[in-house]
PDB file of N, CA and C in Angstrom:
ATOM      1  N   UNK A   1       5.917 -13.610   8.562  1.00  0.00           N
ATOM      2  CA  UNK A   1       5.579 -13.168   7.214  1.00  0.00           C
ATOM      3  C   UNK A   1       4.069 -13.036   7.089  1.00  0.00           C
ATOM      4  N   UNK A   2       3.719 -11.813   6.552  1.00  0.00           N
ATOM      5  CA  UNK A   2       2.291 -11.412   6.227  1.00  0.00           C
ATOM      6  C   UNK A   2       1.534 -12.206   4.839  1.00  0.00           C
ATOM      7  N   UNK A   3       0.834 -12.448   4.671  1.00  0.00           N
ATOM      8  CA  UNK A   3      -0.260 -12.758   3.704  1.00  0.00           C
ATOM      9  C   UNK A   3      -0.477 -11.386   2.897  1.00  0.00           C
ATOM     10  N   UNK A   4      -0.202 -11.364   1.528  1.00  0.00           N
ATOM     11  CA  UNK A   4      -1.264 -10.549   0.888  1.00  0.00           C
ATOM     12  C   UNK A   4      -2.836 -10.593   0.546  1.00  0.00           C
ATOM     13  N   UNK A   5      -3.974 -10.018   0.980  1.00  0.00           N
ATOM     14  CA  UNK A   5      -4.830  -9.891  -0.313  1.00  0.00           C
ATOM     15  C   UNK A   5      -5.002  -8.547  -0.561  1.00  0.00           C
ATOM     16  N   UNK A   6      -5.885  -8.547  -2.093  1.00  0.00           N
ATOM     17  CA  UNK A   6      -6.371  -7.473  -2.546  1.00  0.00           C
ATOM     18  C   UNK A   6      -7.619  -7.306  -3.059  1.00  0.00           C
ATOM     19  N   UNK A   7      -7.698  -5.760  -2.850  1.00  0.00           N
ATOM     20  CA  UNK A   7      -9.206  -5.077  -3.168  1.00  0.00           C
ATOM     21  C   UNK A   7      -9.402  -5.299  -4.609  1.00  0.00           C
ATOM     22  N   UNK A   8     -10.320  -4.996  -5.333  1.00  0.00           N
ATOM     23  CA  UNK A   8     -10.740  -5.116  -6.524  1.00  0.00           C
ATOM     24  C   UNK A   8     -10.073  -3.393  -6.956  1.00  0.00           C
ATOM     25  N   UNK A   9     -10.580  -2.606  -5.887  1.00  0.00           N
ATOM     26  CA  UNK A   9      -9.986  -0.937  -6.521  1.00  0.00           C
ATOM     27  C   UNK A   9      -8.493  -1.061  -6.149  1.00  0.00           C
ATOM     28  N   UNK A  10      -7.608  -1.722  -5.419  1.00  0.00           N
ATOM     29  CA  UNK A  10      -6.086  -2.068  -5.970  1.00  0.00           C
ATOM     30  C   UNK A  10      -6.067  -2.254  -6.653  1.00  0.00           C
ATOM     31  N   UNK A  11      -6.106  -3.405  -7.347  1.00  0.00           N
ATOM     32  CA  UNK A  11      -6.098  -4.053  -8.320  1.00  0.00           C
ATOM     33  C   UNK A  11      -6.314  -3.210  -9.613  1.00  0.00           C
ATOM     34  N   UNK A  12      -7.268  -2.627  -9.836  1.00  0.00           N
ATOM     35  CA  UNK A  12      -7.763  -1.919 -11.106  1.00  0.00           C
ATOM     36  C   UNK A  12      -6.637  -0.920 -11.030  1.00  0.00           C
ATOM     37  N   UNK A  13      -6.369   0.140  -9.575  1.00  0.00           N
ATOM     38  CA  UNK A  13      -5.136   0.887  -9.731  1.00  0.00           C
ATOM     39  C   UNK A  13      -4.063   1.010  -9.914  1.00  0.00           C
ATOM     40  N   UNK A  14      -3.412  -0.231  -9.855  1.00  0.00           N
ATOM     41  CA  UNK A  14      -2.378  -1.329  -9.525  1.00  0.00           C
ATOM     42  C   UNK A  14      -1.870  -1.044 -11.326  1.00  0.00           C
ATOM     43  N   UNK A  15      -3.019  -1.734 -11.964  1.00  0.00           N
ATOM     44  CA  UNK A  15      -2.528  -2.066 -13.887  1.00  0.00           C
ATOM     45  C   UNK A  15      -2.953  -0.560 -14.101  1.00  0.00           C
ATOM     46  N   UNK A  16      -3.366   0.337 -13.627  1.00  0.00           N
ATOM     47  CA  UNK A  16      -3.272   1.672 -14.346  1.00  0.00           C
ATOM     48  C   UNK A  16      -1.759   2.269 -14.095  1.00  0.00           C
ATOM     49  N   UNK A  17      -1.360   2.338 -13.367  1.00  0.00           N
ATOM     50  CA  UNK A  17       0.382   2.605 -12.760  1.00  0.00           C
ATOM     51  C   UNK A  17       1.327   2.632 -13.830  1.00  0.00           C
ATOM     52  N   UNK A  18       2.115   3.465 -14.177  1.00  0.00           N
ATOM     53  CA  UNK A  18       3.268   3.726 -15.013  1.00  0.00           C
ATOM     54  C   UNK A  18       4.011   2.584 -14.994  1.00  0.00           C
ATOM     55  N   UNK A  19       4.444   2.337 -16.292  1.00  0.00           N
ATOM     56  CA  UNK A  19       5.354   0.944 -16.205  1.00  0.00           C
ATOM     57  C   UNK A  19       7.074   0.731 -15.295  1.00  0.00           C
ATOM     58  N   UNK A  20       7.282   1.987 -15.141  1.00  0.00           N
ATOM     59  CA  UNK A  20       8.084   2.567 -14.514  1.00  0.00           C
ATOM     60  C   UNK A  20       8.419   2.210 -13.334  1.00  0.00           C
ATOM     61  N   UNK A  21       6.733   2.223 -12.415  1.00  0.00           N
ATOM     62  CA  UNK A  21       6.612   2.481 -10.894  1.00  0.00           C
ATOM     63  C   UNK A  21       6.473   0.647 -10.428  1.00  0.00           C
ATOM     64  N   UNK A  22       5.878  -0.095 -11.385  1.00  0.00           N
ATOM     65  CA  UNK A  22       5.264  -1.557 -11.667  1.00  0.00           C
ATOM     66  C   UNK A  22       6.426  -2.487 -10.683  1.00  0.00           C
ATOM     67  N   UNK A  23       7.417  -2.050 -11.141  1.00  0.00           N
ATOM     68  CA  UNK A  23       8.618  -2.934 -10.590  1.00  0.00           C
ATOM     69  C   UNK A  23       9.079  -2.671  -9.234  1.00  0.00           C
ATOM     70  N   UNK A  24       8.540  -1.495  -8.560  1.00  0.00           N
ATOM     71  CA  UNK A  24       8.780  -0.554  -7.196  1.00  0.00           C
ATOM     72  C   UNK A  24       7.753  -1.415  -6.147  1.00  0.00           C
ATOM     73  N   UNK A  25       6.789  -1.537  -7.050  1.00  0.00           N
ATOM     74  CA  UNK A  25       5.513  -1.592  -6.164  1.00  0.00           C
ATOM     75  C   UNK A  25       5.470  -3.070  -5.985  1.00  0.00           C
ATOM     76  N   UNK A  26       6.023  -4.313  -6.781  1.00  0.00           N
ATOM     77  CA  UNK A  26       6.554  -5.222  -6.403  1.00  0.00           C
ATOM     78  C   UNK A  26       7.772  -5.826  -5.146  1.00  0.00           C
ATOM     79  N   UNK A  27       8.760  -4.704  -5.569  1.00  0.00           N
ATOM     80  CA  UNK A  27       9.315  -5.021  -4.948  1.00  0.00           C
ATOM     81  C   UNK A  27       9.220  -4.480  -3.227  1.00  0.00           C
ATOM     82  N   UNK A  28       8.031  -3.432  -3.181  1.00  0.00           N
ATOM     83  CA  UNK A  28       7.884  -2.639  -1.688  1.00  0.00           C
ATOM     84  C   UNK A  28       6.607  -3.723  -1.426  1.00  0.00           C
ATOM     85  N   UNK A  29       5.908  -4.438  -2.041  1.00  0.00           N
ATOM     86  CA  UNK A  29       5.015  -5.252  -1.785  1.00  0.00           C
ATOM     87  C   UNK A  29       5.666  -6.459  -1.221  1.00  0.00           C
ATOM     88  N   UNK A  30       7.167  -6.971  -1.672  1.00  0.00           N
ATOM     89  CA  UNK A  30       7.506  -8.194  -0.827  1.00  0.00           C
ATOM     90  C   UNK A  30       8.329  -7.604   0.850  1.00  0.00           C
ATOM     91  N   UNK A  31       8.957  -6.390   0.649  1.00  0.00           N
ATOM     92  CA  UNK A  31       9.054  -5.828   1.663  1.00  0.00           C
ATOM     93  C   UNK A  31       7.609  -6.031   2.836  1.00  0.00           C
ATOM     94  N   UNK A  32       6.881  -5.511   2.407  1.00  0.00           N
ATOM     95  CA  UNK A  32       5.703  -5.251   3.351  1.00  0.00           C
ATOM     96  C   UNK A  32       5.444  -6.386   3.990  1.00  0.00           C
ATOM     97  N   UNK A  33       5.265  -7.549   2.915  1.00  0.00           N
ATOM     98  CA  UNK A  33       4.800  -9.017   3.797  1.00  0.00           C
ATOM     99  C   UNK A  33       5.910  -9.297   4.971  1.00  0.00           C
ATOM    100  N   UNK A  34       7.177  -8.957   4.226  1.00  0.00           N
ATOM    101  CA  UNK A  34       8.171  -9.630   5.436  1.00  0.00           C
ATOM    102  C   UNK A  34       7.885  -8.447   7.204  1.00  0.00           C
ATOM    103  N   UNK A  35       7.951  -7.223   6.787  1.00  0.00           N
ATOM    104  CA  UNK A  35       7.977  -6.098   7.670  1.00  0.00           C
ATOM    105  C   UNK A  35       7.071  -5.473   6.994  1.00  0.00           C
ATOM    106  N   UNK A  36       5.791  -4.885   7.620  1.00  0.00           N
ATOM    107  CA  UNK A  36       5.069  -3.887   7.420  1.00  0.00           C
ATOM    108  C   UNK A  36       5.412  -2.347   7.626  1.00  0.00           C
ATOM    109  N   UNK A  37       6.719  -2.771   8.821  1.00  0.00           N
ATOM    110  CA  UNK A  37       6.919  -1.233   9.247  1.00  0.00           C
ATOM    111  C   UNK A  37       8.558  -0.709   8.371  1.00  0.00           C
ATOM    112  N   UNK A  38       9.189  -1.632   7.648  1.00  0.00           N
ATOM    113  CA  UNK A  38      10.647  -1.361   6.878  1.00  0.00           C
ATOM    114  C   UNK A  38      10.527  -0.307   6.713  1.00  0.00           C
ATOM    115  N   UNK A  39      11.618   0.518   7.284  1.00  0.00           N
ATOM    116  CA  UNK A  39      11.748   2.052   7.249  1.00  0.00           C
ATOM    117  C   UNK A  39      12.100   2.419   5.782  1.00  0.00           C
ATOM    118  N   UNK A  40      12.486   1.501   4.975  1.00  0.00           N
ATOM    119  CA  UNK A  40      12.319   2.125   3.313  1.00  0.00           C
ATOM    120  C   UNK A  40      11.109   2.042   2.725  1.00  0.00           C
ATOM    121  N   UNK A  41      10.037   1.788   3.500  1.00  0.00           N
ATOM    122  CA  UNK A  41       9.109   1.799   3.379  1.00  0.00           C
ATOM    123  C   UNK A  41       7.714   3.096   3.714  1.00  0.00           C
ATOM    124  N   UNK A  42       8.080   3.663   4.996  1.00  0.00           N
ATOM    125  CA  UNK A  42       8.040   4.470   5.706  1.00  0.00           C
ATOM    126  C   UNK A  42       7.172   4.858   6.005  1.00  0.00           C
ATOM    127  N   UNK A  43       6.556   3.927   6.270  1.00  0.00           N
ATOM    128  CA  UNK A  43       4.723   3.433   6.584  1.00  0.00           C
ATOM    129  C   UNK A  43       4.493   4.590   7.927  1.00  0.00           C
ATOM    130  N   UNK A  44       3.195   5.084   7.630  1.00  0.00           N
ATOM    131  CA  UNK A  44       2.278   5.779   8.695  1.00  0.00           C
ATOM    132  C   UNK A  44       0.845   5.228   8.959  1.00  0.00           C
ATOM    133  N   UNK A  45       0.571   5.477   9.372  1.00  0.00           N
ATOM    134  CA  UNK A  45      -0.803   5.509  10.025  1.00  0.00           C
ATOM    135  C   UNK A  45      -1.506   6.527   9.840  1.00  0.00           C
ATOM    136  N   UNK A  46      -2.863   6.121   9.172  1.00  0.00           N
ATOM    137  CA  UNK A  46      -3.451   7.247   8.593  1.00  0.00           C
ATOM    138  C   UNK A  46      -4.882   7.864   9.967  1.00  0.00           C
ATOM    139  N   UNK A  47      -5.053   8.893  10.024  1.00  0.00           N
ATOM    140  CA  UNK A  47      -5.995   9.567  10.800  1.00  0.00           C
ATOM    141  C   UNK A  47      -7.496   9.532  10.405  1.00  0.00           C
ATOM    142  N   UNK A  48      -8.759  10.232  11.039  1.00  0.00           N
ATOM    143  CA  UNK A  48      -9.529  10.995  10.886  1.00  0.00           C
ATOM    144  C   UNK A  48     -10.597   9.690  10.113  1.00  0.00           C
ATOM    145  N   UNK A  49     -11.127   9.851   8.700  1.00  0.00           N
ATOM    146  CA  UNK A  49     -12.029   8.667   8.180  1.00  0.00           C
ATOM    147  C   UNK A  49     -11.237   7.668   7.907  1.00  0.00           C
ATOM    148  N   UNK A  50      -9.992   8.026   7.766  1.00  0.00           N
ATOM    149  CA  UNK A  50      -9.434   6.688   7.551  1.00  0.00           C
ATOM    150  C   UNK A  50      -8.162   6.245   8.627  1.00  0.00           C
ATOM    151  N   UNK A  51      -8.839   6.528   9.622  1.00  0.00           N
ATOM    152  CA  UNK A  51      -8.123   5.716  10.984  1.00  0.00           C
ATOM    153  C   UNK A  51      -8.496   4.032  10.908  1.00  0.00           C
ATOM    154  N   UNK A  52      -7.459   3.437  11.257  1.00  0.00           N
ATOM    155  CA  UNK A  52      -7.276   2.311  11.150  1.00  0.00           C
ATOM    156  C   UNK A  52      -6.218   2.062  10.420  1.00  0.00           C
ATOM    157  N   UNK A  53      -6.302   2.302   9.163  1.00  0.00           N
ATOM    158  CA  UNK A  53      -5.353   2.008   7.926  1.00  0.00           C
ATOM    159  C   UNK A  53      -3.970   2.989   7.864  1.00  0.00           C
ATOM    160  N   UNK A  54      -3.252   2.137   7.051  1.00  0.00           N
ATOM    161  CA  UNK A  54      -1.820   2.347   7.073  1.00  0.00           C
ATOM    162  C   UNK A  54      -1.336   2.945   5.755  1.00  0.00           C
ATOM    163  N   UNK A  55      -0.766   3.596   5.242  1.00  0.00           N
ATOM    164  CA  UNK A  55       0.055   4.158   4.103  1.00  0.00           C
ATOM    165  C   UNK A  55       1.940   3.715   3.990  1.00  0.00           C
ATOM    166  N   UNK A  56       2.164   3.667   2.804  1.00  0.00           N
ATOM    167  CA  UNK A  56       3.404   3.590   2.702  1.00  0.00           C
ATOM    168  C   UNK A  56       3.864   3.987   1.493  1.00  0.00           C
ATOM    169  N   UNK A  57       4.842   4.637   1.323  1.00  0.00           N
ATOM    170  CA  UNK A  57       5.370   5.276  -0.073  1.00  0.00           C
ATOM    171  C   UNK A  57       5.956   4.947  -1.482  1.00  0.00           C
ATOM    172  N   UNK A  58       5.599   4.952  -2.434  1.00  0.00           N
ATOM    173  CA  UNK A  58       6.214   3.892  -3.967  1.00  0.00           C
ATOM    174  C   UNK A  58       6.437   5.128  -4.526  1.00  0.00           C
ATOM    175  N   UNK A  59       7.662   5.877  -3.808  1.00  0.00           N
ATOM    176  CA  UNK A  59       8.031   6.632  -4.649  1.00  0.00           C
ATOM    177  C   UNK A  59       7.533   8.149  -4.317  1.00  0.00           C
ATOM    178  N   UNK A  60       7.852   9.665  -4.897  1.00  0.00           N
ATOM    179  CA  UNK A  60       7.567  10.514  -4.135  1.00  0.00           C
ATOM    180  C   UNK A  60       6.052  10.702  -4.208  1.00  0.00           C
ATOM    181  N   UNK A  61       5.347  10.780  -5.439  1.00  0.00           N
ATOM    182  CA  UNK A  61       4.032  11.367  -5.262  1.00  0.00           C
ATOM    183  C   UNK A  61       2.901  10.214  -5.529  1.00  0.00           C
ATOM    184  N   UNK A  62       3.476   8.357  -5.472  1.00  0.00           N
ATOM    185  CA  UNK A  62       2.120   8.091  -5.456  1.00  0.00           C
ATOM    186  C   UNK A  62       2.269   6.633  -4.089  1.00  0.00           C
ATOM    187  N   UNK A  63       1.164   6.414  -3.502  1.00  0.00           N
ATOM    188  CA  UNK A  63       1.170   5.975  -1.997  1.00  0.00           C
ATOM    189  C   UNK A  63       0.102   4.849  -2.070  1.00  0.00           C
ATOM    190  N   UNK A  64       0.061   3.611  -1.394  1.00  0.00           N
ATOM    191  CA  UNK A  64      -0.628   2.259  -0.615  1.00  0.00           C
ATOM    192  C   UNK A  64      -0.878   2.297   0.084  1.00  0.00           C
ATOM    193  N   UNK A  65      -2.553   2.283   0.088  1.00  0.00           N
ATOM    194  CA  UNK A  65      -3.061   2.151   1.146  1.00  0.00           C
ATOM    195  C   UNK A  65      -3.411   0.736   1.624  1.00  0.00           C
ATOM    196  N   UNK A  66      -3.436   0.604   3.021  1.00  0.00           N
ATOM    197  CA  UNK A  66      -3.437  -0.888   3.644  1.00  0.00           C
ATOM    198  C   UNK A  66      -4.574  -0.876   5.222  1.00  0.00           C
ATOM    199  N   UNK A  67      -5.117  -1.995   4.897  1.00  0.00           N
ATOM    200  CA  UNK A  67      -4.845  -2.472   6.694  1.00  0.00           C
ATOM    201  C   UNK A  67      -4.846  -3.920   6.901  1.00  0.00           C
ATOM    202  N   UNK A  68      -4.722  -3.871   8.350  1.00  0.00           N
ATOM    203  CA  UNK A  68      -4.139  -5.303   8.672  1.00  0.00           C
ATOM    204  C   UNK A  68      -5.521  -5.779   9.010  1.00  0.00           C
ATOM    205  N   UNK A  69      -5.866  -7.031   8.157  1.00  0.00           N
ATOM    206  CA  UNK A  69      -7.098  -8.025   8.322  1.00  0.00           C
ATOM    207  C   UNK A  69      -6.807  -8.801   9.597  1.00  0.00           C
ATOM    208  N   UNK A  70      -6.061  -9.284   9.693  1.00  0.00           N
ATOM    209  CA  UNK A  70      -6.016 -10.204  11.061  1.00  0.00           C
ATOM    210  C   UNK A  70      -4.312 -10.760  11.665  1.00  0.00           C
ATOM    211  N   UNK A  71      -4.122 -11.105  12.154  1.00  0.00           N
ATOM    212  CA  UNK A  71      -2.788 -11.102  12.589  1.00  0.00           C
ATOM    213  C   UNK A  71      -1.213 -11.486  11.656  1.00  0.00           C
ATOM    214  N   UNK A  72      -2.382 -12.031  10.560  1.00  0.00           N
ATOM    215  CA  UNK A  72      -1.311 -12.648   9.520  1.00  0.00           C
ATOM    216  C   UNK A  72      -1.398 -12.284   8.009  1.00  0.00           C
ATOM    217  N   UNK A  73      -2.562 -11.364   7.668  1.00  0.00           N
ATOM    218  CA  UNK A  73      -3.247 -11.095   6.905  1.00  0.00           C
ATOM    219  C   UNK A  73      -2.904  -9.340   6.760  1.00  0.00           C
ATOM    220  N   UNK A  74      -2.712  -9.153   5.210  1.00  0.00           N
ATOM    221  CA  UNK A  74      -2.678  -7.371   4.723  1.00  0.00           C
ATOM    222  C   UNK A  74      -3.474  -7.373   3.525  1.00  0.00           C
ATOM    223  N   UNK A  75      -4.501  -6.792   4.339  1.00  0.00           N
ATOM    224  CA  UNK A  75      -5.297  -6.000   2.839  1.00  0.00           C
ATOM    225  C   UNK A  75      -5.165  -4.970   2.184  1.00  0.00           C
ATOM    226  N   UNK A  76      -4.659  -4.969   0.937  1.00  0.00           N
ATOM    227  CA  UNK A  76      -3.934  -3.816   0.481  1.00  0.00           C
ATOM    228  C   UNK A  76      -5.727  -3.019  -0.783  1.00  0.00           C
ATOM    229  N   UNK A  77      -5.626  -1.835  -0.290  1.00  0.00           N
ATOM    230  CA  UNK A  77      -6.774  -1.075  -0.318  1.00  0.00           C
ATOM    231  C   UNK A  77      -7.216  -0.480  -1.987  1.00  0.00           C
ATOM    232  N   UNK A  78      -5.808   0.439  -1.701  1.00  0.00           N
ATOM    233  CA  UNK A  78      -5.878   1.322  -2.970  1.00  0.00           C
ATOM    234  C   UNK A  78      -4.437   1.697  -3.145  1.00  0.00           C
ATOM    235  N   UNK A  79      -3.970   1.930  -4.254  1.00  0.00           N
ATOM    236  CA  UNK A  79      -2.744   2.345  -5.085  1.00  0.00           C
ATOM    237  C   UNK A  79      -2.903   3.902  -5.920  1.00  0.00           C
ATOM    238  N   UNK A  80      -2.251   4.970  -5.769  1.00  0.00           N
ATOM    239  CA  UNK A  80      -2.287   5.637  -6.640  1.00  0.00           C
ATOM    240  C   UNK A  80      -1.892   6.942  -6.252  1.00  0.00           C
ATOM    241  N   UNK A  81      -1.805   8.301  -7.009  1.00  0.00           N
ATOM    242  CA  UNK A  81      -1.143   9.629  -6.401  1.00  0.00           C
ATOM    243  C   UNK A  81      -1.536  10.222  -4.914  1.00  0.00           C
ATOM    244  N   UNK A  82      -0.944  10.739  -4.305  1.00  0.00           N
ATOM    245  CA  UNK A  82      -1.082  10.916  -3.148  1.00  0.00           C
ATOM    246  C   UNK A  82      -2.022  11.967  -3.066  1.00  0.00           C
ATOM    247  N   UNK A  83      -2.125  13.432  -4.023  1.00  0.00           N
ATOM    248  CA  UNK A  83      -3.161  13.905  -3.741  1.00  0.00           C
ATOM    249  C   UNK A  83      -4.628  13.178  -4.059  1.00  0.00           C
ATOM    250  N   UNK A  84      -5.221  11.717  -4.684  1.00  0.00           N
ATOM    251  CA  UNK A  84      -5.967  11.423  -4.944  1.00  0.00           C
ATOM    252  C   UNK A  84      -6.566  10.203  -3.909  1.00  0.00           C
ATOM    253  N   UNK A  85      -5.403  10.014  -3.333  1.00  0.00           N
ATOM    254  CA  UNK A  85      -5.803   8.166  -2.896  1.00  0.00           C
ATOM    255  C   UNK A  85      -6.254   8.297  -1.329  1.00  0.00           C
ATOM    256  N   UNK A  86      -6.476   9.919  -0.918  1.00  0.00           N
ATOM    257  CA  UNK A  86      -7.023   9.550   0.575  1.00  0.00           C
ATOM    258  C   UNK A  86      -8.470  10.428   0.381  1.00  0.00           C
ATOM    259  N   UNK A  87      -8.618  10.266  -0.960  1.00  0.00           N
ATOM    260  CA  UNK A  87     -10.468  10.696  -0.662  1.00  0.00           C
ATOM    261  C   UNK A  87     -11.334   9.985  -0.657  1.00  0.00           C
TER     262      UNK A  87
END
């Protein structure tokens, strides 16, 4: 089982989120600690400036960004629409 922490710009993106999505992103957040890679999850690996870090989906158009701090440890980055959250 993984460790969460979080960024300060999660966080702020996190309470902007539709009340809707709030309960998704909980529940794909306890997913993640247990398995990072849970195929209902459907985590990638992101390229180019943001090689290193990982993505995974809350739904169709908004996405989590992550990477892994240390072997036991997930730093979860940024939260929010997919055309916005990889600039």
């Amino acid at each position: 089982m993984y460790q969460l922490t979080f960024s300060s710009q999660f966080l702020k993106s996190a309470e902007k989120l539709d009340n809707k999505v709030k309960p998704k992103l909980k529940s794909n957040l306890d997913m993640l600690a247990e398995n990072p890679f849970d195929a209902r999850l459907q985590t990638k690996s992101l390229s180019g400036k943001l090689s290193g870090q990982y993505s995974f989906r809350l739904g169709k158009d908004c996405r989590v960004v992550f990477k892994f701090y240390s072997n036991a440890t997930i730093f979860l980055l940024n939260v929010g629409n997919r055309k916005d959250i990889y600039r």
